[in-house]
C-alpha atoms as a PDB file:
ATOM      1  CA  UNK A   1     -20.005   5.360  -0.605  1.00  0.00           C
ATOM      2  CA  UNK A   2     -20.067   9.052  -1.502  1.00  0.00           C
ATOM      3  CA  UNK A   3     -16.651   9.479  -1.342  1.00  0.00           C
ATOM      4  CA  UNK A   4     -14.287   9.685  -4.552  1.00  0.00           C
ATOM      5  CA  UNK A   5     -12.678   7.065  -5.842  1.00  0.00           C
ATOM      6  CA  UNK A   6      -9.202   7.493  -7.115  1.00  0.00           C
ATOM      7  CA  UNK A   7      -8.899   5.488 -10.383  1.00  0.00           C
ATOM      8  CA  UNK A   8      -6.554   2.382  -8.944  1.00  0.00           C
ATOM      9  CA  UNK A   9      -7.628  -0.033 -12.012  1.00  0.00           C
ATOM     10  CA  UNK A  10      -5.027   0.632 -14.403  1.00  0.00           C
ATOM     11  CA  UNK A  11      -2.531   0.011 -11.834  1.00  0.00           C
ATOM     12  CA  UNK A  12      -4.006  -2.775 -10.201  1.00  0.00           C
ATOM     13  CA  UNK A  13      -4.324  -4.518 -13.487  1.00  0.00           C
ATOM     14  CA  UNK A  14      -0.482  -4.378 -14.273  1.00  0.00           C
ATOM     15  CA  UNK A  15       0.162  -5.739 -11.352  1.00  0.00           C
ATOM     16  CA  UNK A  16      -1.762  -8.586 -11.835  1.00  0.00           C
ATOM     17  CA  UNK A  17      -0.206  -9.251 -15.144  1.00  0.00           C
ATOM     18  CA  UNK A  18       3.327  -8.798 -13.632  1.00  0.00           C
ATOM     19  CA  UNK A  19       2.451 -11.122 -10.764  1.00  0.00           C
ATOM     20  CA  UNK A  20       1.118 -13.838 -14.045  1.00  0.00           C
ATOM     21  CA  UNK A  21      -1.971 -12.750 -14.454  1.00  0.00           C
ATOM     22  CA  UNK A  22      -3.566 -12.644 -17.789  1.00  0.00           C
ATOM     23  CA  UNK A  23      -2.695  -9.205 -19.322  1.00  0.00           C
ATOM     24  CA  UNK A  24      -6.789  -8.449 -19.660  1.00  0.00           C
ATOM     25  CA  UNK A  25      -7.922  -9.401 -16.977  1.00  0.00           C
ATOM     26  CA  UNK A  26     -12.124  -9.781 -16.342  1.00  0.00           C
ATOM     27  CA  UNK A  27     -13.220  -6.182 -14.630  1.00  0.00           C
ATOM     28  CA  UNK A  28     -14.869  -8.092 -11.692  1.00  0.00           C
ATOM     29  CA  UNK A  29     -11.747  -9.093 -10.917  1.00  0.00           C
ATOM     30  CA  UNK A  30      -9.912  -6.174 -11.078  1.00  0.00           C
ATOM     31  CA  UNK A  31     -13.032  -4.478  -8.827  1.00  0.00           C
ATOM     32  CA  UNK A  32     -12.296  -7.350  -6.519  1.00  0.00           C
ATOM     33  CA  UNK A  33      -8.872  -6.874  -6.037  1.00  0.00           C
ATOM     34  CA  UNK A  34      -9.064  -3.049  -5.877  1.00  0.00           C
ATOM     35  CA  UNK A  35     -11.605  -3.349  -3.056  1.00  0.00           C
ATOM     36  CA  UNK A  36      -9.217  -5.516  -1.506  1.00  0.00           C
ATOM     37  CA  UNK A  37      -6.201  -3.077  -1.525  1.00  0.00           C
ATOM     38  CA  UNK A  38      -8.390  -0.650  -0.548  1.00  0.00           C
ATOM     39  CA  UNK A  39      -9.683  -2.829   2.825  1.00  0.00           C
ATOM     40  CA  UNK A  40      -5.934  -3.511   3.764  1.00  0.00           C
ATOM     41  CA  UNK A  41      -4.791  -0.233   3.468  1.00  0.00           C
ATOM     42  CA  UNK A  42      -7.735   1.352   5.640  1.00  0.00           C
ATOM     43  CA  UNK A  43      -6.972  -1.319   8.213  1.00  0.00           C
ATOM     44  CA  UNK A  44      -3.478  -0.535   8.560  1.00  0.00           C
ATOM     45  CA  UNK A  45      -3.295   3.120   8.808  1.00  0.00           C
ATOM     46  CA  UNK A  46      -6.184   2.733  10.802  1.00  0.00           C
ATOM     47  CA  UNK A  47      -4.445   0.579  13.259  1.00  0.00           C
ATOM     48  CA  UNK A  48      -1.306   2.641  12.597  1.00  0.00           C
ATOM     49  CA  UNK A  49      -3.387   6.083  13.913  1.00  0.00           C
ATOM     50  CA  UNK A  50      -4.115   4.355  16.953  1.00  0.00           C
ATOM     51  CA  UNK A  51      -0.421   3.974  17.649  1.00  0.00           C
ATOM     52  CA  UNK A  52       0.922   7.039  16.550  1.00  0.00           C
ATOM     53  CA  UNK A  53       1.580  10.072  18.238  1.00  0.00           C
ATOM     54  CA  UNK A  54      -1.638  13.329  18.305  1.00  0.00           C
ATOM     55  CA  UNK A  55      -3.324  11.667  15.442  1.00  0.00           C
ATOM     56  CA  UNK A  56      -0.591  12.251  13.143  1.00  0.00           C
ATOM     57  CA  UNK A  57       0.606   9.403  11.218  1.00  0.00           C
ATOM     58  CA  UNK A  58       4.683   8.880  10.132  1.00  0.00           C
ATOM     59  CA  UNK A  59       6.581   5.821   8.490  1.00  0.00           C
ATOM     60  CA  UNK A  60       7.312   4.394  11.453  1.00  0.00           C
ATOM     61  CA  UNK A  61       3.959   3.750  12.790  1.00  0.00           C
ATOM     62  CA  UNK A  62       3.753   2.077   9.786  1.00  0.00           C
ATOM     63  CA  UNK A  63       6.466   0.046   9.894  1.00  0.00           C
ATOM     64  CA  UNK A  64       6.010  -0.640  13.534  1.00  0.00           C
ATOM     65  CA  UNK A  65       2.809  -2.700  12.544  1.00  0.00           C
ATOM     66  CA  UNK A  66       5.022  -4.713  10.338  1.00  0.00           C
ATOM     67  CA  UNK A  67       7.772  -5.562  12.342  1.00  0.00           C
ATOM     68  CA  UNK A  68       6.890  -8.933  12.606  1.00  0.00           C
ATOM     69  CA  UNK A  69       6.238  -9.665   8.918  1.00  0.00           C
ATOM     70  CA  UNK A  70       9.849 -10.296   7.794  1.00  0.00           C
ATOM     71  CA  UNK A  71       8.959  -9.828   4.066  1.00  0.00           C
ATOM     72  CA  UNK A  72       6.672  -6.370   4.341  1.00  0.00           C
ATOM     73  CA  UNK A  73       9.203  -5.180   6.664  1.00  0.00           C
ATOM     74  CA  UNK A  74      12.554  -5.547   4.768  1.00  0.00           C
ATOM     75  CA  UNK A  75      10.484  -4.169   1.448  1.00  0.00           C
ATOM     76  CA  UNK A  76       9.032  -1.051   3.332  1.00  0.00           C
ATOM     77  CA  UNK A  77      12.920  -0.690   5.065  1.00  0.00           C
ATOM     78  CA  UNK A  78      14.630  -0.801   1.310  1.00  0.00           C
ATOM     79  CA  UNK A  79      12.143   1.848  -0.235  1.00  0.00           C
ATOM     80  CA  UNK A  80      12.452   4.344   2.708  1.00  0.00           C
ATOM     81  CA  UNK A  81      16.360   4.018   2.325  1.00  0.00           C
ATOM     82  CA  UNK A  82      15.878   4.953  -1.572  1.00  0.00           C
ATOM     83  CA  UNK A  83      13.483   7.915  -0.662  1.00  0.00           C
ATOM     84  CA  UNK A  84      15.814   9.290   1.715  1.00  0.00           C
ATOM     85  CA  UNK A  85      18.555   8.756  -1.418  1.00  0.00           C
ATOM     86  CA  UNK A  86      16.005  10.559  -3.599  1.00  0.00           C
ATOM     87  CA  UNK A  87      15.629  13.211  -0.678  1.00  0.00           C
ATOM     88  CA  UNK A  88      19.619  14.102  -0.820  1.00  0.00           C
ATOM     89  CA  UNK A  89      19.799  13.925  -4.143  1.00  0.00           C
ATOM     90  CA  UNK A  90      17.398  16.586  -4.558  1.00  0.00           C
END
């Protein structure tokens, strides 16, 4: 598509292998899975821009599209309490 591609593979695959995957796992795969990731996440902050505020997008547009998903939202609510830890601690 023209547009750089950030290298997502290597992280992709660990994932897989953490979630049981086989620690090699075939490229096509990987590809698959990466295209994927990359699908979800350019539906949700494109939903998420249509929500939020002059075009400018913030955590909680975010986690207002994920209310409703018990397990997203209690995962996305536990890593912005450790960033703001982070942020203090700083």
């Amino acid at each position: 598509s023209g547009r750089k591609k950030t290298e997502l593979a290597p992280h992709i695959r660990q994932m897989m292998y953490g979630f049981g995957d086989v620690r090699n796992p075939l490229p096509e795969t990987v590809t698959l899975m990466e295209e994927l990731v990359r699908e979800y996440v350019h539906e949700i902050v494109s939903e998420a821009l249509k929500i939020s505020k002059k075009g400018r997008l913030n955590p909680e547009d975010l986690v207002f599209l994920i209310r409703h998903d018990s397990k997203k939202y209690l995962r996305v609510d536990e890593l912005l309490r450790k960033y703001q830890e982070i942020k203090k601690a700083r």
